[in-house]
Protein backbone atom coordinates (compact mmCIF):
# COMPACT_ATOMS: atom_id res chain seq x y z
CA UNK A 1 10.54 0.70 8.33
CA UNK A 2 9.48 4.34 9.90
CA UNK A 3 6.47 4.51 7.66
CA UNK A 4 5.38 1.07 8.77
CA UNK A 5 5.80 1.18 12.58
CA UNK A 6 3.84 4.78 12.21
CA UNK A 7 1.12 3.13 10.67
CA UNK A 8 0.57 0.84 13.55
CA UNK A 9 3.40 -2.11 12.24
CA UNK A 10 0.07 -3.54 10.23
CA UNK A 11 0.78 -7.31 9.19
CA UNK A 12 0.52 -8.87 5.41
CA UNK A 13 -3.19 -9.04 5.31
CA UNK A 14 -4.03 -5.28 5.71
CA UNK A 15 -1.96 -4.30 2.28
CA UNK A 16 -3.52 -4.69 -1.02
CA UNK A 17 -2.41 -3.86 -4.67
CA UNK A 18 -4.00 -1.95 -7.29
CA UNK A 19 -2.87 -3.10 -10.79
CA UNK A 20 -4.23 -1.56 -14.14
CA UNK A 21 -2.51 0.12 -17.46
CA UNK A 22 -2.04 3.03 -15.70
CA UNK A 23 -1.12 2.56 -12.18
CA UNK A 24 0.65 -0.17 -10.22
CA UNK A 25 0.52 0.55 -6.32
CA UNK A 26 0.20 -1.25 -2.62
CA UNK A 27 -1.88 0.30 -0.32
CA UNK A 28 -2.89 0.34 3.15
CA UNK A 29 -6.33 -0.36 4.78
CA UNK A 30 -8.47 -0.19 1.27
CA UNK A 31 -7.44 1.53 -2.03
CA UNK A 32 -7.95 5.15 -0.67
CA UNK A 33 -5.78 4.95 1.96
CA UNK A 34 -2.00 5.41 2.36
CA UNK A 35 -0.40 3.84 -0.97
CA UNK A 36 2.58 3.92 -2.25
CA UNK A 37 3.75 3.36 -6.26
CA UNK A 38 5.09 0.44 -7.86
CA UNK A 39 7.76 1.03 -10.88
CA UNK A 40 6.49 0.50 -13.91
């Protein structure tokens, strides 16, 4: 919960997801900001 109230508590519609063969990841703002893996 820190690293989302330090990112200015952003709601549902500012995260996206990045899904290909070789990386799986939500991210903040647009794909080259903050992000954060997914387990594959």
């Amino acid at each position: 919960m820190a690293t989302w109230e330090e990112h200015g508590s952003p709601n549902t519609a500012a995260f996206g997801v990045t899904v290909s063969r070789d990386q799986q990841a939500v991210w903040l703002g647009n794909p080259d900001g903050p992000e954060w893996p997914l387990p594959s």
